[in-house]
Protein backbone atom coordinates (compact mmCIF):
# COMPACT_ATOMS: atom_id res chain seq x y z
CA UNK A 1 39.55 8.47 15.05
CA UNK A 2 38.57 5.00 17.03
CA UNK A 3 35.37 3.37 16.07
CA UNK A 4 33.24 3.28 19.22
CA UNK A 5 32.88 -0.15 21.79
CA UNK A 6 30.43 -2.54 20.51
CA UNK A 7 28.82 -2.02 24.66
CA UNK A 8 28.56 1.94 23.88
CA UNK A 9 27.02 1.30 20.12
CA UNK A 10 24.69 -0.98 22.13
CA UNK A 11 24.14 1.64 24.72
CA UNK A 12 23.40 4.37 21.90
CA UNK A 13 20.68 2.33 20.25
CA UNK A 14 19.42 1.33 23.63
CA UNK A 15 18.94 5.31 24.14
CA UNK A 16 18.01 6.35 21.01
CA UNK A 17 15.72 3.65 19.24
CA UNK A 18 12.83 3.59 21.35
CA UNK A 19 12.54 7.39 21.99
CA UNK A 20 13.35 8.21 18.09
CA UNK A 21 10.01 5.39 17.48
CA UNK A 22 8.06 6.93 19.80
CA UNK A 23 8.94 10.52 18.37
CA UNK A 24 8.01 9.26 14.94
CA UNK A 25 5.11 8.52 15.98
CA UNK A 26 3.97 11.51 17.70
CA UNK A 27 5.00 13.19 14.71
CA UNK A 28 2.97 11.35 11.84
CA UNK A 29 -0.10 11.30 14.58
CA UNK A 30 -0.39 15.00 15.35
CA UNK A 31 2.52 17.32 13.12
CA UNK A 32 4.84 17.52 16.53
CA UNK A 33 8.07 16.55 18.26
CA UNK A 34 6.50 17.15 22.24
CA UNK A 35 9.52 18.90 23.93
CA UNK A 36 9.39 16.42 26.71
CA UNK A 37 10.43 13.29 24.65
CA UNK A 38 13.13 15.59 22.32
CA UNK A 39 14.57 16.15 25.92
CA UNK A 40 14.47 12.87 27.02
CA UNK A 41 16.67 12.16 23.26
CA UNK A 42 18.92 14.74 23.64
CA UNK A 43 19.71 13.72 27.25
CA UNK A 44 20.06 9.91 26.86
CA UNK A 45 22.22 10.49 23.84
CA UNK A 46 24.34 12.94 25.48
CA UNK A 47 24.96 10.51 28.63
CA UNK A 48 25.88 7.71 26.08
CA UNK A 49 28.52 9.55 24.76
CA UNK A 50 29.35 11.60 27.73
CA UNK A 51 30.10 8.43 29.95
CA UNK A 52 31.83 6.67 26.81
CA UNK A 53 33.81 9.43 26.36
CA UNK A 54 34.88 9.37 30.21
CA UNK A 55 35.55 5.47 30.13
CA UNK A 56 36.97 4.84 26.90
CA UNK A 57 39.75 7.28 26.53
CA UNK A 58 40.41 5.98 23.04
CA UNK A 59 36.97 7.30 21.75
CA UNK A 60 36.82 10.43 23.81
CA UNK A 61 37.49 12.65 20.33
CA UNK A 62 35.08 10.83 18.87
CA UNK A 63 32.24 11.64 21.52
CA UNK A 64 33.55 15.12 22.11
CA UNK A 65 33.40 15.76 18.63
CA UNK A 66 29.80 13.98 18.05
CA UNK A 67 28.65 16.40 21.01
CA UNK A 68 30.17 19.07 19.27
CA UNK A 69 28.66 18.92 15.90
CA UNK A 70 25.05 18.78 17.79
CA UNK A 71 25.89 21.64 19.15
CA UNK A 72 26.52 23.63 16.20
CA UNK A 73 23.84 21.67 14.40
CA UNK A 74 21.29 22.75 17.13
CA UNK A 75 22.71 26.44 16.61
CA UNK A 76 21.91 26.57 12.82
CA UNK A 77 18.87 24.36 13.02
CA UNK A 78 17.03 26.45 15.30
CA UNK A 79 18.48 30.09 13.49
CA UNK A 80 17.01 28.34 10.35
CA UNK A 81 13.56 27.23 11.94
CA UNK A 82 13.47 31.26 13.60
CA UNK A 83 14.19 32.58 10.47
CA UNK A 84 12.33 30.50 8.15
CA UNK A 85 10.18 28.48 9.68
CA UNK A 86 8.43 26.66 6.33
CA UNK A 87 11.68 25.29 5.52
CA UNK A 88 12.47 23.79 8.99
CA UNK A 89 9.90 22.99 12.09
CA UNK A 90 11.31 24.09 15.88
CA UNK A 91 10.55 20.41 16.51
CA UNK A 92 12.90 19.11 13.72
CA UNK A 93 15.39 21.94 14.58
CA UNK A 94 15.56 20.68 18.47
CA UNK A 95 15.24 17.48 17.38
CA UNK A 96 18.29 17.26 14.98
CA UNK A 97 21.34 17.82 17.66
CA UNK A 98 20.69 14.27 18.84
CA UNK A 99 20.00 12.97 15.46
CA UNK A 100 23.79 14.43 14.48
CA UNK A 101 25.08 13.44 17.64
CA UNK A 102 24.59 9.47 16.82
CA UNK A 103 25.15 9.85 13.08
CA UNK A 104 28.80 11.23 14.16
CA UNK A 105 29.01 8.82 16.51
CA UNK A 106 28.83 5.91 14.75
CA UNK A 107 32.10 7.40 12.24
CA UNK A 108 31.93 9.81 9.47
CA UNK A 109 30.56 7.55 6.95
CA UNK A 110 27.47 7.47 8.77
CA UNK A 111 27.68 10.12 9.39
CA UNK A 112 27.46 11.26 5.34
CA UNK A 113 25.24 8.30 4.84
CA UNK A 114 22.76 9.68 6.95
CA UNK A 115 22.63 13.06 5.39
CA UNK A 116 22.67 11.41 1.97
CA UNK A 117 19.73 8.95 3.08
CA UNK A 118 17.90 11.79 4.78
CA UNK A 119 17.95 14.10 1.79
CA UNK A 120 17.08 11.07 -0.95
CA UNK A 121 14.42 9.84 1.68
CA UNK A 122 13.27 13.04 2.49
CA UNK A 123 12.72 13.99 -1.00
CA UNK A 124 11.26 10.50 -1.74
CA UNK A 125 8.65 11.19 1.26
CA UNK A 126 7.97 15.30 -0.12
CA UNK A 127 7.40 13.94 -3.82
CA UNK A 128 4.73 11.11 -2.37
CA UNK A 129 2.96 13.41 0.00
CA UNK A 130 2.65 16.17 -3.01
CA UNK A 131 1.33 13.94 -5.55
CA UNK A 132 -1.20 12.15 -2.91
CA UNK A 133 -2.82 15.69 -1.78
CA UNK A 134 -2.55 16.91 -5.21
CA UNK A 135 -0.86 19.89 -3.76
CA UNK A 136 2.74 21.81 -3.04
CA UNK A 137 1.48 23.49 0.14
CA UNK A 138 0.85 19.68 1.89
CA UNK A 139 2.36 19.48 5.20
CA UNK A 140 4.60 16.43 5.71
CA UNK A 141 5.90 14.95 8.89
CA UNK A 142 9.56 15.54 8.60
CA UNK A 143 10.34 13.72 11.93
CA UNK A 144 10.25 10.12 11.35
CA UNK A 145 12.48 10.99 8.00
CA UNK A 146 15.09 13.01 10.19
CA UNK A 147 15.17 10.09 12.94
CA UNK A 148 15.69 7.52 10.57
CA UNK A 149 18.63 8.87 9.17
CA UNK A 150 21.24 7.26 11.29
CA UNK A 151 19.91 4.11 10.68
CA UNK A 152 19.92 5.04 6.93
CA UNK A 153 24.02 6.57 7.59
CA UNK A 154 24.53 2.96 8.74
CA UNK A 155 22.74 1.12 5.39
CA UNK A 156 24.75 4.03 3.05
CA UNK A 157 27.91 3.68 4.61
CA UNK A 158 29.35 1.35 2.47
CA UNK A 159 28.38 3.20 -0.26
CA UNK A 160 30.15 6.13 0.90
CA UNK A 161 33.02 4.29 1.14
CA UNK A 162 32.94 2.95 -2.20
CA UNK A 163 32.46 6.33 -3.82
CA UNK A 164 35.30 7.86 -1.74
CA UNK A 165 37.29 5.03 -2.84
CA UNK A 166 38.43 4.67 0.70
């Protein structure tokens, strides 16, 4: 699998940084991901990658497949968030395809990083949010954790690496 162009990394962040801020925001301010700007996310992502994988035949796998594990993660995400909706908010499940999308994207280290950092992070957040309300039934913004996580993929990567040995 080719690493992506430096121009369609560029373009990714481009698409995805301000809209994932913006999201995080929404999401610590009122407890939602508004299905307007998870559209906008999901689209500008998938154009990225679409139009990379249409001009750079040497990373067309790579996008096909990054568009293809949203896909399946949107699938489970929003069975999960149907079927048990305290463990997993519709936001966060419609959210997530995009999130997966430039995790993949970015190579499978990042990929793992960002699950990795999501979970620790994630976790970190929960713990912090309990022990603050003094309570296990606290609601937590989940968003801004979930959209961090490729950024956290990129951070852990190395890491991953290392304890791959590869």
């Amino acid at each position: 699998m080719t690493a992506l162009p430096s121009l369609a990394v560029g373009a990714l962040a481009v698409a995805y940084l301000p809209l994932a801020l913006a999201l995080s925001i929404t999401d610590v301010r009122e407890h939602r991901l508004p299905n307007r700007l998870v559209a906008a996310l999901t689209a500008a992502v998938g154009l990225v990658l679409l139009a990379t994988a249409a001009t750079v035949p040497a990373a067309r796998s790579l996008c096909l497949g990054a568009l293809a594990l949203a896909l399946l993660v949107g699938l489970l995400g929003i069975a999960v968030a149907l079927l048990a909706p305290d463990l997993l908010g519709m936001g966060d499940a419609k959210t997530a395809p995009a999130v997966a999308a430039v995790a993949c994207a970015l190579g499978w280290e990042v990929l793992l990083g960002a699950l990795l950092g999501c979970v620790l992070l994630g976790g970190a957040v929960a713990a912090a949010v309990m022990i603050r309300s003094r309570s296990a039934r606290t609601r937590m913004a989940y968003g801004p954790v979930l959209l961090s996580s490729p950024l956290l993929g990129l951070l852990l990567a190395p890491v991953v690496r290392a304890a791959l040995g590869v």
